[in-house]
N, C-alpha and C. Protein backbone atom coordinates (compact mmCIF):
# COMPACT_ATOMS: atom_id res chain seq x y z
N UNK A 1 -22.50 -31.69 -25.39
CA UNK A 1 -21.41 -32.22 -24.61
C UNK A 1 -21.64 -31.89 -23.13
N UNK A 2 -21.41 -33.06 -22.22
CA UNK A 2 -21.56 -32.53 -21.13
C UNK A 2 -20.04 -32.52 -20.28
N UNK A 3 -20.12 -31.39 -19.71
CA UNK A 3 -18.62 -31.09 -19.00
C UNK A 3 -18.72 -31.26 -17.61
N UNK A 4 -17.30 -31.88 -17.16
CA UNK A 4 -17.66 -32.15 -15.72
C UNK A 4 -16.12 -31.21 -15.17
N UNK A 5 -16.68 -30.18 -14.12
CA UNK A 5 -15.51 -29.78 -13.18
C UNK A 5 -15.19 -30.64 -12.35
N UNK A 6 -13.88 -31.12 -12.39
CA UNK A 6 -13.41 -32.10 -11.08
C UNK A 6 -12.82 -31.51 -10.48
N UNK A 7 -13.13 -31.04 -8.84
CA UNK A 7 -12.25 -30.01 -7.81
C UNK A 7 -11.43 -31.28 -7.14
N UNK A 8 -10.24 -31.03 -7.24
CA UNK A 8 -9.53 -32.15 -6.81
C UNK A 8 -7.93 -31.52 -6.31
N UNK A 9 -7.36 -32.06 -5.30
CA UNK A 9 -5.84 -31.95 -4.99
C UNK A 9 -4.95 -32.44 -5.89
N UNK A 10 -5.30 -33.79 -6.51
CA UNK A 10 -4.76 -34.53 -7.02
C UNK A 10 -5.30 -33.94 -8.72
N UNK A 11 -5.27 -33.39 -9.54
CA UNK A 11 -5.40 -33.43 -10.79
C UNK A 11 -4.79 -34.28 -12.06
N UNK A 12 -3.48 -34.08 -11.56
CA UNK A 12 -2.36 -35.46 -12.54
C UNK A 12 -3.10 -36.82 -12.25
N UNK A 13 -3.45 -36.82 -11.42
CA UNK A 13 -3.75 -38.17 -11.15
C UNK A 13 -5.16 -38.88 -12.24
N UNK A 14 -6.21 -37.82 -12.68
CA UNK A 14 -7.32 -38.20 -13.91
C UNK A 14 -7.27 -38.71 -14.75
N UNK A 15 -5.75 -38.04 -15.50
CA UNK A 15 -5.73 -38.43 -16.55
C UNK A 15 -5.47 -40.19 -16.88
N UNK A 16 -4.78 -40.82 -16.10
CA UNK A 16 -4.63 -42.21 -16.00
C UNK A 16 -6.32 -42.97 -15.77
N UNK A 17 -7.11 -42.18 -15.36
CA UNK A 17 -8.69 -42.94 -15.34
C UNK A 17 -9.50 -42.62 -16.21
N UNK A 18 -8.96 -41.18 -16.89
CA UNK A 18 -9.65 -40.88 -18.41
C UNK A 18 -9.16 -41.25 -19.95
N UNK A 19 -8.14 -42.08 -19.82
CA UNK A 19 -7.17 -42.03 -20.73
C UNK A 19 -7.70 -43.49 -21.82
N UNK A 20 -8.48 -44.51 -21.00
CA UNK A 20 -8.95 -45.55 -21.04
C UNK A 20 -10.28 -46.04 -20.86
N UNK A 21 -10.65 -47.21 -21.63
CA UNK A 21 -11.86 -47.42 -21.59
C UNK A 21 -13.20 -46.32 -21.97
N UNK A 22 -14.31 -46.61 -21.44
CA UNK A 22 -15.53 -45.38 -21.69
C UNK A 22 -15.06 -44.07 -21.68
N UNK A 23 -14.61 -43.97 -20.24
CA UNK A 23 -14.53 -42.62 -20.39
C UNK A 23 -13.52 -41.75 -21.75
N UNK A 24 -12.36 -43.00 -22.06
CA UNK A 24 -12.04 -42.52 -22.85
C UNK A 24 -12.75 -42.62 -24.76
N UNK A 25 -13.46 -43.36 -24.61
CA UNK A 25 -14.34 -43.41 -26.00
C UNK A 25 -15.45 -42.17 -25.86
N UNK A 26 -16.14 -41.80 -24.50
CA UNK A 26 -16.94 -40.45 -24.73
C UNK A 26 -16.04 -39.33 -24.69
N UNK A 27 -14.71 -39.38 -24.43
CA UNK A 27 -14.18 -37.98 -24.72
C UNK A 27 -13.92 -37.83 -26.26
N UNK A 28 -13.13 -38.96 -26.58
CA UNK A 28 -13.10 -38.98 -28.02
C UNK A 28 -14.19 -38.79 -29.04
N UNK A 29 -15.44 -38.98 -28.61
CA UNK A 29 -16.32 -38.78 -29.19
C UNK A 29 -17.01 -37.63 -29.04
N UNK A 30 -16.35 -36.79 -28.26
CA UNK A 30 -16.95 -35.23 -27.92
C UNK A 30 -17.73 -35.07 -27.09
N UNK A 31 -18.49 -36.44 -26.64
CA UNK A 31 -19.77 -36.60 -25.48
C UNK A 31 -19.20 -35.79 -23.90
N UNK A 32 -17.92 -36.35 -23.67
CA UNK A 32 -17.86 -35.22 -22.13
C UNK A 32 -16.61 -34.87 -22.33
N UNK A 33 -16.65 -33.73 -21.50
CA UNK A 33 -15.28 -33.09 -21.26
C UNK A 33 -15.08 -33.05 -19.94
N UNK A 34 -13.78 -33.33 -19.49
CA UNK A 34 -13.77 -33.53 -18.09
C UNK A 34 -12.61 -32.49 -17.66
N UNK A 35 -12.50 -31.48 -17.13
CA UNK A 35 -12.16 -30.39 -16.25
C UNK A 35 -11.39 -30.51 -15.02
N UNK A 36 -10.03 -30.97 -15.08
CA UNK A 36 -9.74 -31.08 -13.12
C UNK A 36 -9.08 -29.94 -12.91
N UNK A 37 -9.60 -29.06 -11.60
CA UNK A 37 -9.12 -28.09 -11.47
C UNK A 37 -8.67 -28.22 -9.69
N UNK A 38 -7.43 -27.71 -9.60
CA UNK A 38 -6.38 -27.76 -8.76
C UNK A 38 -6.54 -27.40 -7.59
N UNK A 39 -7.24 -28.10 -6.19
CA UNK A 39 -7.91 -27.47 -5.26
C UNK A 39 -6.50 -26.66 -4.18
N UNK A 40 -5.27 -27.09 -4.71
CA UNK A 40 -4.48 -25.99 -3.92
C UNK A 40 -4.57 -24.87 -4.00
N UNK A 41 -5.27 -24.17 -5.59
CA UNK A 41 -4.94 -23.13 -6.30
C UNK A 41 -5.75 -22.13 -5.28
N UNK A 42 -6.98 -22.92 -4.81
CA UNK A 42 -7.35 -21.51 -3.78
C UNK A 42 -7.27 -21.65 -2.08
N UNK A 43 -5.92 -21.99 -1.74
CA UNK A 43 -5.98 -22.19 -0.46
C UNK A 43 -5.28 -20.82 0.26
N UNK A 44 -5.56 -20.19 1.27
CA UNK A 44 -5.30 -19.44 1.94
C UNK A 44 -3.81 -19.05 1.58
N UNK A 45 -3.64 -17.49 1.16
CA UNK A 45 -2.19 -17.80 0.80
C UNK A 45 -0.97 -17.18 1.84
N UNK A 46 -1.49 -18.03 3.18
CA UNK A 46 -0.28 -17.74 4.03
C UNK A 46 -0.02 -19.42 4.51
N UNK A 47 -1.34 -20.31 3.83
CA UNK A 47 -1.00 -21.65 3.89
C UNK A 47 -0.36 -22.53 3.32
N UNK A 48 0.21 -21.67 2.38
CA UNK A 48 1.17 -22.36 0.83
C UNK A 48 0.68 -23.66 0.57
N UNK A 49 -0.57 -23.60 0.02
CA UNK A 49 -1.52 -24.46 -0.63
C UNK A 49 -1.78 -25.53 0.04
N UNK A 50 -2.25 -25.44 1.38
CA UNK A 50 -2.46 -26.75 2.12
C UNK A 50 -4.24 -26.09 2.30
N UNK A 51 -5.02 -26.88 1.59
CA UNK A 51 -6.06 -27.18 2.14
C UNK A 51 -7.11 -28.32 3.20
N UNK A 52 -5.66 -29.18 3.96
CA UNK A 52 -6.48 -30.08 4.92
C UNK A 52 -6.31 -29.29 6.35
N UNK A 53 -6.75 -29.94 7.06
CA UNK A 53 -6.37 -29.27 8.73
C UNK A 53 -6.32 -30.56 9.61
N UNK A 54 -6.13 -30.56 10.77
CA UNK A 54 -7.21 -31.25 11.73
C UNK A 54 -8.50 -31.24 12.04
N UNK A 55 -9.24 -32.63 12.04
CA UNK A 55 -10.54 -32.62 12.92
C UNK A 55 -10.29 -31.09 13.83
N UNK A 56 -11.81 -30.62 13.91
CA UNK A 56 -12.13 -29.75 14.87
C UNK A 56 -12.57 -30.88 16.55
N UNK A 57 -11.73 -30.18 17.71
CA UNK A 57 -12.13 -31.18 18.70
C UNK A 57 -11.06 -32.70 18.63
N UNK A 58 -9.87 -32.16 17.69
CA UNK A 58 -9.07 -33.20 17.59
C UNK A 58 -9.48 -35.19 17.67
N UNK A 59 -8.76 -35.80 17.57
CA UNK A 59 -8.73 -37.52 16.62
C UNK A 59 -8.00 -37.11 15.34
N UNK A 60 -7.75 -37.98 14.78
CA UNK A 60 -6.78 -39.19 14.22
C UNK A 60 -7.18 -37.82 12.53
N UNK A 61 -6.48 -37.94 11.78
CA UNK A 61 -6.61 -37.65 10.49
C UNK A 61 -6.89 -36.23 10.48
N UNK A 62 -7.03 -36.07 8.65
CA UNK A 62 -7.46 -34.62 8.33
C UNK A 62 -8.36 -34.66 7.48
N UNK A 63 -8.93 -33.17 7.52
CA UNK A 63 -10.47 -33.16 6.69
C UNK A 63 -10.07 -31.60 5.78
N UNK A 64 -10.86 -31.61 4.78
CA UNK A 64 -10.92 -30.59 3.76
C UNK A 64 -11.40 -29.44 4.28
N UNK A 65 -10.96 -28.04 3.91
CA UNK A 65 -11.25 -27.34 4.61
C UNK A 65 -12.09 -26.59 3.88
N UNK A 66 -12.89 -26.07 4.53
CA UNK A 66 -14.56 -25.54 3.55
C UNK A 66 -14.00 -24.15 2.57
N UNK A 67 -13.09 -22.89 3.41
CA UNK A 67 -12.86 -22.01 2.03
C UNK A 67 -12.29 -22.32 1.16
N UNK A 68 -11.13 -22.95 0.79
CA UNK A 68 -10.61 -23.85 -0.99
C UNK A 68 -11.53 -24.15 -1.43
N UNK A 69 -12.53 -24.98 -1.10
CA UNK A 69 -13.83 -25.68 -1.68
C UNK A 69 -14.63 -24.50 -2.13
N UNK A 70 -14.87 -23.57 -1.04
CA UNK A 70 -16.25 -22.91 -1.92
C UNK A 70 -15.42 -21.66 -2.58
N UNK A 71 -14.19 -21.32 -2.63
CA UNK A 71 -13.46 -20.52 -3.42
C UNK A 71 -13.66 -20.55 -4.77
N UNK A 72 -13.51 -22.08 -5.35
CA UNK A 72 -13.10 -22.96 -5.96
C UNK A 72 -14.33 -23.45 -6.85
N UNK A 73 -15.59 -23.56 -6.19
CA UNK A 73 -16.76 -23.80 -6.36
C UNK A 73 -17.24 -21.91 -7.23
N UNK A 74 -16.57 -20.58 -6.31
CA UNK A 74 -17.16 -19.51 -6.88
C UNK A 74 -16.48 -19.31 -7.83
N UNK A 75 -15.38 -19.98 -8.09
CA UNK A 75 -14.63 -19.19 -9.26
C UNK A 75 -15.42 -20.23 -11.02
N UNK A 76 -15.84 -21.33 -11.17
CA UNK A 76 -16.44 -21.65 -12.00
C UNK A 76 -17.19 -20.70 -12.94
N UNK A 77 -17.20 -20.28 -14.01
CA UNK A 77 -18.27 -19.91 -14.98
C UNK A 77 -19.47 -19.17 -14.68
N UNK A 78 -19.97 -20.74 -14.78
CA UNK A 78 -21.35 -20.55 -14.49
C UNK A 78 -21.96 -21.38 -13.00
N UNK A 79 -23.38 -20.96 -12.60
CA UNK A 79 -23.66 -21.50 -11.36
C UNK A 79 -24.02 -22.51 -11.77
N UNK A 80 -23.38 -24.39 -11.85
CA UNK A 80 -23.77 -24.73 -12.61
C UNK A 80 -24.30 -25.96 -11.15
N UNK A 81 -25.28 -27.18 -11.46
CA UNK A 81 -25.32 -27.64 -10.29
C UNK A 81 -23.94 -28.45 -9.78
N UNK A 82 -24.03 -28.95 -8.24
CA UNK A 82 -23.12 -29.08 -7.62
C UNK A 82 -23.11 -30.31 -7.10
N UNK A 83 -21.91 -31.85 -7.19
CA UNK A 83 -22.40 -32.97 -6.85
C UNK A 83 -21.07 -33.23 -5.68
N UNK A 84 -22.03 -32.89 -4.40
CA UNK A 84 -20.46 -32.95 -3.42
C UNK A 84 -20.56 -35.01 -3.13
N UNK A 85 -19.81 -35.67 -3.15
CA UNK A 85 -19.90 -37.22 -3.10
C UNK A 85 -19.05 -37.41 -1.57
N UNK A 86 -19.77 -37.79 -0.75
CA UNK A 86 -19.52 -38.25 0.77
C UNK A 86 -19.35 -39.59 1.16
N UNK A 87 -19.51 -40.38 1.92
CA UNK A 87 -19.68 -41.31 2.67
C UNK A 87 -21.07 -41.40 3.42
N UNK A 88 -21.15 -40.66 4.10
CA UNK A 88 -22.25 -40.29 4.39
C UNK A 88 -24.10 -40.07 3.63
N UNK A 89 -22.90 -40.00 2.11
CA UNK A 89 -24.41 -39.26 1.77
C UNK A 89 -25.12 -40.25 0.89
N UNK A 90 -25.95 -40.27 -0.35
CA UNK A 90 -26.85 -40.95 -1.08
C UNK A 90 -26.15 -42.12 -1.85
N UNK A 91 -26.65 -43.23 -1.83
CA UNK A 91 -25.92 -44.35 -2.55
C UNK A 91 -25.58 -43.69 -4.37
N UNK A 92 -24.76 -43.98 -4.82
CA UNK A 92 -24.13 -43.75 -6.46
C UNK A 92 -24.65 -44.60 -7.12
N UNK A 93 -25.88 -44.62 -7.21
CA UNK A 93 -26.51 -45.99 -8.00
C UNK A 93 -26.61 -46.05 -9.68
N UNK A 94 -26.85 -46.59 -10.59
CA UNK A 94 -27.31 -46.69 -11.99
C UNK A 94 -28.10 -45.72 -12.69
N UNK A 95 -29.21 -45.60 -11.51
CA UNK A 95 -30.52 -44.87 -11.59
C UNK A 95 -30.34 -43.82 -11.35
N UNK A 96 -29.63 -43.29 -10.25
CA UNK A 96 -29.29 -41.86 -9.89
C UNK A 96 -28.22 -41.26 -10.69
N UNK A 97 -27.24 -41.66 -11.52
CA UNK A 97 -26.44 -41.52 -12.87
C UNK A 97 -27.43 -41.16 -13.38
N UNK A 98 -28.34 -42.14 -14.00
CA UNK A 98 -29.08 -41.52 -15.27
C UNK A 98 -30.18 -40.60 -15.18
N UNK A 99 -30.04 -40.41 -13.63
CA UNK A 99 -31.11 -38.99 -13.35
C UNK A 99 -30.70 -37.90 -13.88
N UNK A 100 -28.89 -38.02 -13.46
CA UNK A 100 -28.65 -36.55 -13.34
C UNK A 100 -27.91 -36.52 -14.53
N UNK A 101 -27.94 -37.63 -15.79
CA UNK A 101 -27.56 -37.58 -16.70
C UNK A 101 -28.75 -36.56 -18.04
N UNK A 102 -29.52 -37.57 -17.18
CA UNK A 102 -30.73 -36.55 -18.44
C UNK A 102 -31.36 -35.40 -17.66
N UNK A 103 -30.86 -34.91 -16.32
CA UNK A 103 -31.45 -33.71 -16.38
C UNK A 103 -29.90 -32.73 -16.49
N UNK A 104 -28.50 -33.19 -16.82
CA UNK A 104 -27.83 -32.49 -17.69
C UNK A 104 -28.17 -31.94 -18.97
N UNK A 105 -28.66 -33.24 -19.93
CA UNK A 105 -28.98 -33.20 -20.83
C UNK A 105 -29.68 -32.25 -21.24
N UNK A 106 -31.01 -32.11 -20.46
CA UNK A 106 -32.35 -31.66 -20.61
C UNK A 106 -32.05 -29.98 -20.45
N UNK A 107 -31.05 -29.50 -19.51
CA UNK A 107 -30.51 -28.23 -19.14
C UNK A 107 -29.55 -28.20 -20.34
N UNK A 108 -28.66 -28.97 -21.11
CA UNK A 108 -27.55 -28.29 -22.03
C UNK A 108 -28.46 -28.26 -23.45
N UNK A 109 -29.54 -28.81 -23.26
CA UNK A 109 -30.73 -28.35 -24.47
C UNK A 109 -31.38 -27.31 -24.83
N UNK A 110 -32.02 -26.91 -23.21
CA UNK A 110 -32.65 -25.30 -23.06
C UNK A 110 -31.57 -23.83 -23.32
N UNK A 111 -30.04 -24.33 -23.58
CA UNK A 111 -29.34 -23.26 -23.76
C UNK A 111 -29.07 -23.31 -24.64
């Protein structure tokens, strides 16, 4: 089985995208387990669980703030690998799924 930690603000919100379709036929089938864990739970606690801020250098909006994240990231288990998903960063392609599908695989074998 492969398990996925979802670090998320929003946690209630999964279950309506896991509840249905694939994802919900591989849970039922024991294939993944999916994990959302509550990124307020480690926010500074004189911030009463606000982990956004302002841009540094101020503009428009807010951004995530790096200690909740890697709090959040240390409190997990095990060191297990880590898939941060940006805008910025590598396209989410077919191919890159089934990379990191079978080198899940290939790692929940060796244990």
């Amino acid at each position: 089985m492969v398990v996925f930690q979802v670090i998320t603000q929003f946690p209630q919100r999964y279950h309506v995208f896991f509840n249905s379709g694939l994802p919900a036929k591989a849970i039922e089938k024991k294939l993944i387990q999916i994990n959302p864990i509550q990124l307020r739970d480690f926010a500074d606690s004189h911030r009463k669980g606000r982990v956004d801020d302002s841009p540094y250098g101020g503009g428009p909006g807010m951004v995530l703030q790096v200690g909740p994240i890697y709090r959040a990231l240390q409190s997990l288990p095990l060191k297990l690998p880590v898939i941060l998903l940006s805008p910025s960063g590598e396209r989410l392609t077919q191919d890159l799924v089934r990379n990191l599908s079978a080198e899940a695989i290939n790692r929940n074998s060796k244990d």
